[in-house]
Protein backbone atom coordinates (compact mmCIF):
# COMPACT_ATOMS: atom_id res chain seq x y z
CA UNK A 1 31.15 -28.09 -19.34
CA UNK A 2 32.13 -28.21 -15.63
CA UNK A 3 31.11 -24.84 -15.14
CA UNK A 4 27.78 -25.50 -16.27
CA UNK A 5 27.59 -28.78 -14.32
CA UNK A 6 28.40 -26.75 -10.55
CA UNK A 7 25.72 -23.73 -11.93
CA UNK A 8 23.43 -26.37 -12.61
CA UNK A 9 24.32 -27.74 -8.90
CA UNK A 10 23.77 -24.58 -7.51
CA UNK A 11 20.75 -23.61 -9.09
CA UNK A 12 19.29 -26.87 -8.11
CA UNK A 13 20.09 -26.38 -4.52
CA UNK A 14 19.09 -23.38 -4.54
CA UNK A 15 15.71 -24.33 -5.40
CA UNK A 16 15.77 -27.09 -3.28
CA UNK A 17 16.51 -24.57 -0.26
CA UNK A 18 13.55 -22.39 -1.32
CA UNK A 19 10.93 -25.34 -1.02
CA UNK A 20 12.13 -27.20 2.02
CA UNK A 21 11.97 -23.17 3.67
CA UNK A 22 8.61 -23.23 2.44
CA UNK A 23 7.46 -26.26 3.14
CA UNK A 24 9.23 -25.44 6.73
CA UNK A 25 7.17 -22.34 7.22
CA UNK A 26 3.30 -24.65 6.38
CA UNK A 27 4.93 -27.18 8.82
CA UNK A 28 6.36 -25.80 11.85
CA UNK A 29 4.67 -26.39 15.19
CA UNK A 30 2.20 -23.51 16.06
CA UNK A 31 2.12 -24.58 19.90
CA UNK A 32 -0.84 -24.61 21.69
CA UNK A 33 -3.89 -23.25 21.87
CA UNK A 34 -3.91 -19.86 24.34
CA UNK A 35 -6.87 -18.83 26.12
CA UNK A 36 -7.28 -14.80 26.22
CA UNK A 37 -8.62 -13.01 28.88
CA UNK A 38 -11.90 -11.11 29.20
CA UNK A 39 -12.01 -7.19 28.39
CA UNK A 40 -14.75 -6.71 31.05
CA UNK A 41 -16.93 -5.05 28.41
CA UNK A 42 -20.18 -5.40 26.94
CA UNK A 43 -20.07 -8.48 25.13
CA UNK A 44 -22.62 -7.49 22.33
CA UNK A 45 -21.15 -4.52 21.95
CA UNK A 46 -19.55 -2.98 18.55
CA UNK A 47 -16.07 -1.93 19.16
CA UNK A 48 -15.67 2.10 19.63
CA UNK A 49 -12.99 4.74 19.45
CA UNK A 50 -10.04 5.35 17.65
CA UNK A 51 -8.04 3.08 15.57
CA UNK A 52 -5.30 1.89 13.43
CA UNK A 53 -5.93 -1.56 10.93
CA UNK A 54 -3.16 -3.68 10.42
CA UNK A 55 -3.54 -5.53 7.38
CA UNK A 56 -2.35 -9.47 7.18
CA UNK A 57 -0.50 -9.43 4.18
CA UNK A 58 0.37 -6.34 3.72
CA UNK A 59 3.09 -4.61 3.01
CA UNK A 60 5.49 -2.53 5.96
CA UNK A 61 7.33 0.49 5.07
CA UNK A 62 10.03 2.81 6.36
CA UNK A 63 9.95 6.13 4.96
CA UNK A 64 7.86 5.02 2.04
CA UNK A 65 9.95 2.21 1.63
CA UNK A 66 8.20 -1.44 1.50
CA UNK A 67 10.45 -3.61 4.72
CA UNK A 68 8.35 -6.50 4.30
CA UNK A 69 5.04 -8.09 4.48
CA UNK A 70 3.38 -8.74 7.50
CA UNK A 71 2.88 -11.99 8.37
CA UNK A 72 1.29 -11.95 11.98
CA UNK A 73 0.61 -9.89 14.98
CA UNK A 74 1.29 -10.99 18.19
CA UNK A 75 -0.43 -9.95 20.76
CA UNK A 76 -0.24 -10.48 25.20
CA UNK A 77 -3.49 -12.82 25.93
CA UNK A 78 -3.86 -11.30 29.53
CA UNK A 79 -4.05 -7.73 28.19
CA UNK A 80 -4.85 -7.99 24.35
CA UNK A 81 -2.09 -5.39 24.19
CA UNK A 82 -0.22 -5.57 20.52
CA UNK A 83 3.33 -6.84 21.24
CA UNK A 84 4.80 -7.00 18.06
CA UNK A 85 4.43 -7.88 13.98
CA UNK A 86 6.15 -10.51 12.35
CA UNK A 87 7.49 -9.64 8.52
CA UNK A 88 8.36 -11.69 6.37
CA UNK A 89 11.80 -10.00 3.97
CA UNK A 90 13.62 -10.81 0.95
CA UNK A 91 12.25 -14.14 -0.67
CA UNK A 92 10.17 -15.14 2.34
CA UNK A 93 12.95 -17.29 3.47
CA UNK A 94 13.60 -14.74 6.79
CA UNK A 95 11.34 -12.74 9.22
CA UNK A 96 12.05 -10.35 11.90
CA UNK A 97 10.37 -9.14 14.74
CA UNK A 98 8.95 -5.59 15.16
CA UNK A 99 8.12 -4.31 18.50
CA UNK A 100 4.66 -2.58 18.25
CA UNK A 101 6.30 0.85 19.68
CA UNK A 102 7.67 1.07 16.29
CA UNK A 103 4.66 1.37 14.59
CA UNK A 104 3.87 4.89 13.54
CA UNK A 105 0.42 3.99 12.06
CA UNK A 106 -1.45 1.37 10.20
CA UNK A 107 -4.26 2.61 7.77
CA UNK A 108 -5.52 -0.74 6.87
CA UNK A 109 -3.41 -1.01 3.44
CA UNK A 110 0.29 0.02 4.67
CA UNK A 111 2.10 0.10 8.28
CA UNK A 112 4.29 2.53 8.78
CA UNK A 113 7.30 1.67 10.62
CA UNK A 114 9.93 3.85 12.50
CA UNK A 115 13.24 4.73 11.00
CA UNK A 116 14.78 2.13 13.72
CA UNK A 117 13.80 0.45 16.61
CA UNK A 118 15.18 -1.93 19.19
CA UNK A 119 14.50 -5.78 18.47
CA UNK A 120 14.11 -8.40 21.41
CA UNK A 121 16.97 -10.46 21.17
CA UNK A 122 14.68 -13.58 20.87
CA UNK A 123 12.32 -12.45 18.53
CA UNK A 124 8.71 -14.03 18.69
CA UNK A 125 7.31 -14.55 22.38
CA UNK A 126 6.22 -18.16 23.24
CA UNK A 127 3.81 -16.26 25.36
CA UNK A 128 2.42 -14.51 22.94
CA UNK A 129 -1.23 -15.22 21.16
CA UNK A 130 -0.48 -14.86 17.20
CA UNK A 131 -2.24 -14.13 14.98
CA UNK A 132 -1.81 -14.91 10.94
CA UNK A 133 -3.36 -14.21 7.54
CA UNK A 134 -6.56 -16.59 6.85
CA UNK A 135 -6.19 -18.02 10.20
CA UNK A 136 -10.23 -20.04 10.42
CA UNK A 137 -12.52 -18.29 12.66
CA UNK A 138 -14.78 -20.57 14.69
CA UNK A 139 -17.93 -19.76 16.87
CA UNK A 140 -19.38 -21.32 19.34
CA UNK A 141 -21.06 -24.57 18.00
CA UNK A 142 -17.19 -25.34 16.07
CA UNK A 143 -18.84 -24.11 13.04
CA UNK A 144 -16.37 -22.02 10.94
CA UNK A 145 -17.49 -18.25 10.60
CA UNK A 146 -14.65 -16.87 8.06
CA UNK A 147 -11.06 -16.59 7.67
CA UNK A 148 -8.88 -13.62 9.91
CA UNK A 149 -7.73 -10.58 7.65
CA UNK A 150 -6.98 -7.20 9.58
CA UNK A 151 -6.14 -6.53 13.21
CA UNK A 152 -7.23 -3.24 14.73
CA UNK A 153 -5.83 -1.86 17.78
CA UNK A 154 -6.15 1.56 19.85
CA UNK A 155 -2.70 3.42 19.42
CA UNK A 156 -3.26 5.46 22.32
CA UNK A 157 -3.67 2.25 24.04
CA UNK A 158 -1.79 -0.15 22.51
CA UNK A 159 -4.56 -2.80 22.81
CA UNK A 160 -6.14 -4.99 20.38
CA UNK A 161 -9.41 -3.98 20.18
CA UNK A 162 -11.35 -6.06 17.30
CA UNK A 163 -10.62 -8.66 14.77
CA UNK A 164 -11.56 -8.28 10.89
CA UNK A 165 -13.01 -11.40 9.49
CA UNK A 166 -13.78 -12.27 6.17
CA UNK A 167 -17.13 -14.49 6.17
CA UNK A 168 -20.59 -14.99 4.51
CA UNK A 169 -22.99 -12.16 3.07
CA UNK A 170 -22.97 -8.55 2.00
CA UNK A 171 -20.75 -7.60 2.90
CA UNK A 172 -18.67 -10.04 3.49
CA UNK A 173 -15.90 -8.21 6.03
CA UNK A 174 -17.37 -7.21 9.94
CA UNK A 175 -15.38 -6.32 12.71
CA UNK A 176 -15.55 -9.13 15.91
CA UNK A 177 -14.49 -7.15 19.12
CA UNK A 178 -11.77 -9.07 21.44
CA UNK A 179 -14.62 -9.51 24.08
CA UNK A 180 -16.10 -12.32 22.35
CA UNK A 181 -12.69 -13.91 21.44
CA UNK A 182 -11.75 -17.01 23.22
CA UNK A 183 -8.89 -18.61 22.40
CA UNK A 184 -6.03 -18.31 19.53
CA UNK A 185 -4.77 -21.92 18.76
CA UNK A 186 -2.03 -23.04 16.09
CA UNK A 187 -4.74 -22.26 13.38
CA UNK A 188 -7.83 -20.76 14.35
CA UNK A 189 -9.79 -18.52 16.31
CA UNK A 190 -11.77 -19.35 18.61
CA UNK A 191 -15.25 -17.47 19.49
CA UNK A 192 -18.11 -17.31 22.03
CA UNK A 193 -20.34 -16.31 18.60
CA UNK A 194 -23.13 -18.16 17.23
CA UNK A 195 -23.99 -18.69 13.48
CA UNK A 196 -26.95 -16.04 14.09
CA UNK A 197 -24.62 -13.44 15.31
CA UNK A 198 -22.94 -13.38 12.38
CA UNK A 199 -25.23 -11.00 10.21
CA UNK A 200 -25.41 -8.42 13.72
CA UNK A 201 -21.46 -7.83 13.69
CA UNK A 202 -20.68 -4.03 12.48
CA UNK A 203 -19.61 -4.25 8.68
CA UNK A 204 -16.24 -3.36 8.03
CA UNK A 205 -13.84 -1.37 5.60
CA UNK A 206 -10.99 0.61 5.39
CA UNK A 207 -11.34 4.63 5.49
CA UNK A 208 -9.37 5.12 2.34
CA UNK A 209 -12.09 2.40 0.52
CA UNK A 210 -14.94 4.22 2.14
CA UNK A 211 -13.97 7.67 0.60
CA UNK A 212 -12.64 6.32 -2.52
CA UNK A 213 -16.23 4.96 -2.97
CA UNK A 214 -17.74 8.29 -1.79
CA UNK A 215 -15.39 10.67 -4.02
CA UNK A 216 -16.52 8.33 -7.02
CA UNK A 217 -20.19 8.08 -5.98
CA UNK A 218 -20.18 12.05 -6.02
CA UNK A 219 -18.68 12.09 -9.69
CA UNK A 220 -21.04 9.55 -11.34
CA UNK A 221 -24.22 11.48 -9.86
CA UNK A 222 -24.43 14.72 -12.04
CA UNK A 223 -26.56 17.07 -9.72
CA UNK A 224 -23.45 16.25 -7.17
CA UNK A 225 -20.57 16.79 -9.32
CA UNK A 226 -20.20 20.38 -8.77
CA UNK A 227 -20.24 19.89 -5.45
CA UNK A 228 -17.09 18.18 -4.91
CA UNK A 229 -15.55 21.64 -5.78
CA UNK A 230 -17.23 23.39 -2.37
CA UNK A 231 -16.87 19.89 -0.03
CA UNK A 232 -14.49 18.17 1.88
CA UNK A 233 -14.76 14.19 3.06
CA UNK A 234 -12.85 12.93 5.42
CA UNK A 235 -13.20 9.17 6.94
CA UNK A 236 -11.84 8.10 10.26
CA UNK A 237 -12.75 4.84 11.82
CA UNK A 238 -15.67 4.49 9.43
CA UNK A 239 -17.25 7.75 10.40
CA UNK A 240 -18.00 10.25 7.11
CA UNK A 241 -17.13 13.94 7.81
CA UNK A 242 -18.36 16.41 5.47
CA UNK A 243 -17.55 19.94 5.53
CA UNK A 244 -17.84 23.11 3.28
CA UNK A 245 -20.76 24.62 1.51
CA UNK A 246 -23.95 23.45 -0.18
CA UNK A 247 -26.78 25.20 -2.32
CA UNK A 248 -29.56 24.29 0.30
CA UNK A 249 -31.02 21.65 3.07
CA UNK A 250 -32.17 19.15 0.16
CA UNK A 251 -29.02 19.10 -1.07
CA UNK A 252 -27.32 17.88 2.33
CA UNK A 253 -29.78 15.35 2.47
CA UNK A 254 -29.25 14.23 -1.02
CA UNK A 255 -25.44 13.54 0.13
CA UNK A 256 -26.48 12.08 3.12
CA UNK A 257 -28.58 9.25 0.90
CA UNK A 258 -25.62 8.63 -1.20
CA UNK A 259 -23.13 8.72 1.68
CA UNK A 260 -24.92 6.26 3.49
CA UNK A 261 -25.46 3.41 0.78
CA UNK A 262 -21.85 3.20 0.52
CA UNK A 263 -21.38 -0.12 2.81
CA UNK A 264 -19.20 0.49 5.76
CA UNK A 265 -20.03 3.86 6.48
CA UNK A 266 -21.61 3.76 10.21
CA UNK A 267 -21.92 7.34 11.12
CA UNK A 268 -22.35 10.88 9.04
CA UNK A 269 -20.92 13.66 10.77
CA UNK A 270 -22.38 17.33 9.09
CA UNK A 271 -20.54 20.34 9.32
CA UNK A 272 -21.69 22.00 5.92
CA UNK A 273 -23.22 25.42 5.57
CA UNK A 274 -25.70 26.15 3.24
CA UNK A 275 -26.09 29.57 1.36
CA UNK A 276 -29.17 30.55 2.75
CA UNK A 277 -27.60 29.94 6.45
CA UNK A 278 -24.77 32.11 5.51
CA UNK A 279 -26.75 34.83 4.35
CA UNK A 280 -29.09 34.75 6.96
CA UNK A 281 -25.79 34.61 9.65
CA UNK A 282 -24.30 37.96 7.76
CA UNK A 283 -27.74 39.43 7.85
CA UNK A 284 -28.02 39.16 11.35
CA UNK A 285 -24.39 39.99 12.20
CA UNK A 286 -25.07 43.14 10.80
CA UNK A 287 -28.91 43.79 12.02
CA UNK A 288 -27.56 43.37 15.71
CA UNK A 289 -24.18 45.52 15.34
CA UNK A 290 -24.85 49.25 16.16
CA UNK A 291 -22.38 50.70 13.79
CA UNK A 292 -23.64 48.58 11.02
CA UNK A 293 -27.45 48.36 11.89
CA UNK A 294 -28.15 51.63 10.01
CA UNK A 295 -27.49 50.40 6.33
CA UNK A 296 -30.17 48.79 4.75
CA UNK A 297 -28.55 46.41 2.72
CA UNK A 298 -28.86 42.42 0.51
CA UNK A 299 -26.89 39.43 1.51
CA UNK A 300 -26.01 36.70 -0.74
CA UNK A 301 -23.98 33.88 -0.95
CA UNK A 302 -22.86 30.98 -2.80
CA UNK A 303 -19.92 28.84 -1.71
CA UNK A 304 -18.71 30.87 1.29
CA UNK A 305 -18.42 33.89 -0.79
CA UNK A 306 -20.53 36.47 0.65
CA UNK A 307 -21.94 39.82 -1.99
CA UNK A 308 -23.59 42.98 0.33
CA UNK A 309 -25.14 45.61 -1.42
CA UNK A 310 -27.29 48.56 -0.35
CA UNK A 311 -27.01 51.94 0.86
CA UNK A 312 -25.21 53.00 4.08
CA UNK A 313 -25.90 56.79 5.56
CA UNK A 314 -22.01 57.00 5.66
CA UNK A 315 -18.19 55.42 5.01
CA UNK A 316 -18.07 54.51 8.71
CA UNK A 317 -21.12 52.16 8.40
CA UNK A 318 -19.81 50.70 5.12
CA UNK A 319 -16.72 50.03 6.88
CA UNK A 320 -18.48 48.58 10.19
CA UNK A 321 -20.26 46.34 7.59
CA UNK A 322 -17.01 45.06 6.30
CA UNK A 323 -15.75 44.15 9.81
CA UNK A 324 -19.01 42.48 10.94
CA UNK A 325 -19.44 40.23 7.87
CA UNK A 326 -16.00 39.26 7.87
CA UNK A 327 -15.67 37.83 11.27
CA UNK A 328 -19.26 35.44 10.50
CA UNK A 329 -18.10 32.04 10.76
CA UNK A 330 -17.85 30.36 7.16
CA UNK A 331 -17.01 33.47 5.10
CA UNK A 332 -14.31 32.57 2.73
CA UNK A 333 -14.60 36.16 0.40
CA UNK A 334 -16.32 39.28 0.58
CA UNK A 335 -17.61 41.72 -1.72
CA UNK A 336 -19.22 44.75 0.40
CA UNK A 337 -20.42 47.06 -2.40
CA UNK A 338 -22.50 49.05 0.26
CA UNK A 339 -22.87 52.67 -1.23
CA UNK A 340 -22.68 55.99 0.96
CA UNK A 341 -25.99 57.65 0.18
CA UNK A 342 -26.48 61.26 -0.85
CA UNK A 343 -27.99 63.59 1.87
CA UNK A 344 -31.16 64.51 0.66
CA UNK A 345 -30.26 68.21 0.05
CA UNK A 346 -27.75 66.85 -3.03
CA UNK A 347 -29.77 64.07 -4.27
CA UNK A 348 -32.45 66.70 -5.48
């Protein structure tokens, strides 16, 4: 019986411990508002070049690993430069600070974290403007324009480049660039944005969701499925890069319509070669090549694989065809199946 009287204790406590930590963590002072400095950019501008997403809320590994959720960025509000990410580990009953040069990369789902790194022996900066998960976002009249959900950030840099905010419409996420951020109080952010501004802000999502919704946009459309087999898609910073091989020009426009309905895609980059291009390239590689000029032969091709026939007046020609065709950009496999043709004297 007294056993089960001190687990009960303990238990009890236990529990007790957990809520007053949690009730701690709604509670504790934020400080006060910080004002952030101007970028000197354009202040209508969408935000440009590379960069990493750090998503509030989600999860931090080490070597594949999950460390612990984030639960803020900090960030210095003369420079915007990212400082360091607070996660919270175990229960939710501890955080620690990570310095932002251990961040390998953050792909809007996951950061990636460094095996080790060296902490700051006081943790969070006073100093520091921080940013947390479903922090409001206000504009310019006080009205409330969403809640905060993703920081991105240059890693060349280091900066903080553009907030991701969760508001009104289809679609719902757009990126606000640091140029029109104000302030970052104890529970909001402040902006110089107006209600009408909203709807003009560059939608937003992640590159894995953008190809994920390309990949399966290519296998419900049937006169695209085969072409997943001959194409590549990459995503990077919302831009779409195809690359590989398609039957003709309507079909690369017929993947540039479904590309660009996927929402969040802001820029198609083409680098796909159709089969009537690579013929046309082989049949000119060879047309302008001396040693190869005097075959008369038929290109063809179909996903970078390239079929010659003909008739060549000799084995060095063949063999001049064979070097020409295979240095064309874009030819994956060749079949040269040039024949030597029979002096006239033998062919009668």
């Amino acid at each position: 019986m007294d056993l089960t009287f001190f687990a009960i204790v303990i238990m009890s406590a236990w529990v007790v411990g957990i809520a007053a930590a949690g009730l701690a963590m709604v509670l504790r002072p934020g400080g006060a508002a910080i004002q952030l400095a101007g970028t000197g950019g354009a202040k209508a501008g969408a935000p440009t070049g590379p960069r990493d997403e750090i998503l509030l809320g989600g999860d931090a590994e080490v070597l594949g690993n999950v460390r612990g959720r984030v639960e803020a960025v900090q960030l210095r509000p003369e420079s915007h430069e990212l400082q360091s990410i607070e996660l919270g580990t175990g229960l939710g009953l501890e955080t620690q600070f990570v310095p932002a040069s251990a961040i390998l990369s953050a792909d809007g789902r996951v950061v990636r974290l460094a095996e080790s790194w060296i902490a700051s022996p006081d943790g969070s900066d006073a100093k520091a403007a921080t940013l947390r998960r479903d922090m409001s976002v206000k504009g310019a009249e006080g009205k409330r324009l969403g809640r905060l959900r993703l920081v991105c950030f240059d890693p060349a840099s280091g900066r903080v480049t553009s907030l991701v905010i969760a508001g009104r419409g289809t679609p719902s996420l757009r990126l606000v660039p640091m140029a029109r951020v104000q302030e970052v109080g104890p529970g909001s952010v402040v902006t110089d944005l107006r209600s009408s501004d909203w709807m003009k802000l560059q939608p937003f999502a992640t590159d894995w969701e953008i190809r994920q919704a390309v990949m399966d946009q290519l296998a419900a459309d049937p006169t695209l499925r085969a072409a997943q087999r001959s194409i590549s898609v990459e995503v990077h910073d919302q831009v779409v890069t195809l690359a590989g091989y398609v039957a003709d020009d309507s079909q690369t426009e017929q993947l540039a319509r479904l590309i660009r309905s996927v929402p969040g895609v802001q820029q198609i980059d083409r680098r796909l070669i159709t089969d009537e291009e690579l013929a046309g390239a082989v049949t000119e590689a060879i047309r302008r090549d001396p040693a190869a000029a005097a075959a008369q032969v038929q290109v063809s091709a179909h996903d970078g694989t390239v079929d010659i026939t003909g008739e060549a007046p000799d084995r060095a020609t063949v063999r001049a065809i064979e070097r020409v065709a295979g240095q064309v950009p874009g030819v994956q496999v060749l079949h040269n199946v040039v024949a030597v043709r029979k002096p006239a004297g033998l062919a009668s």
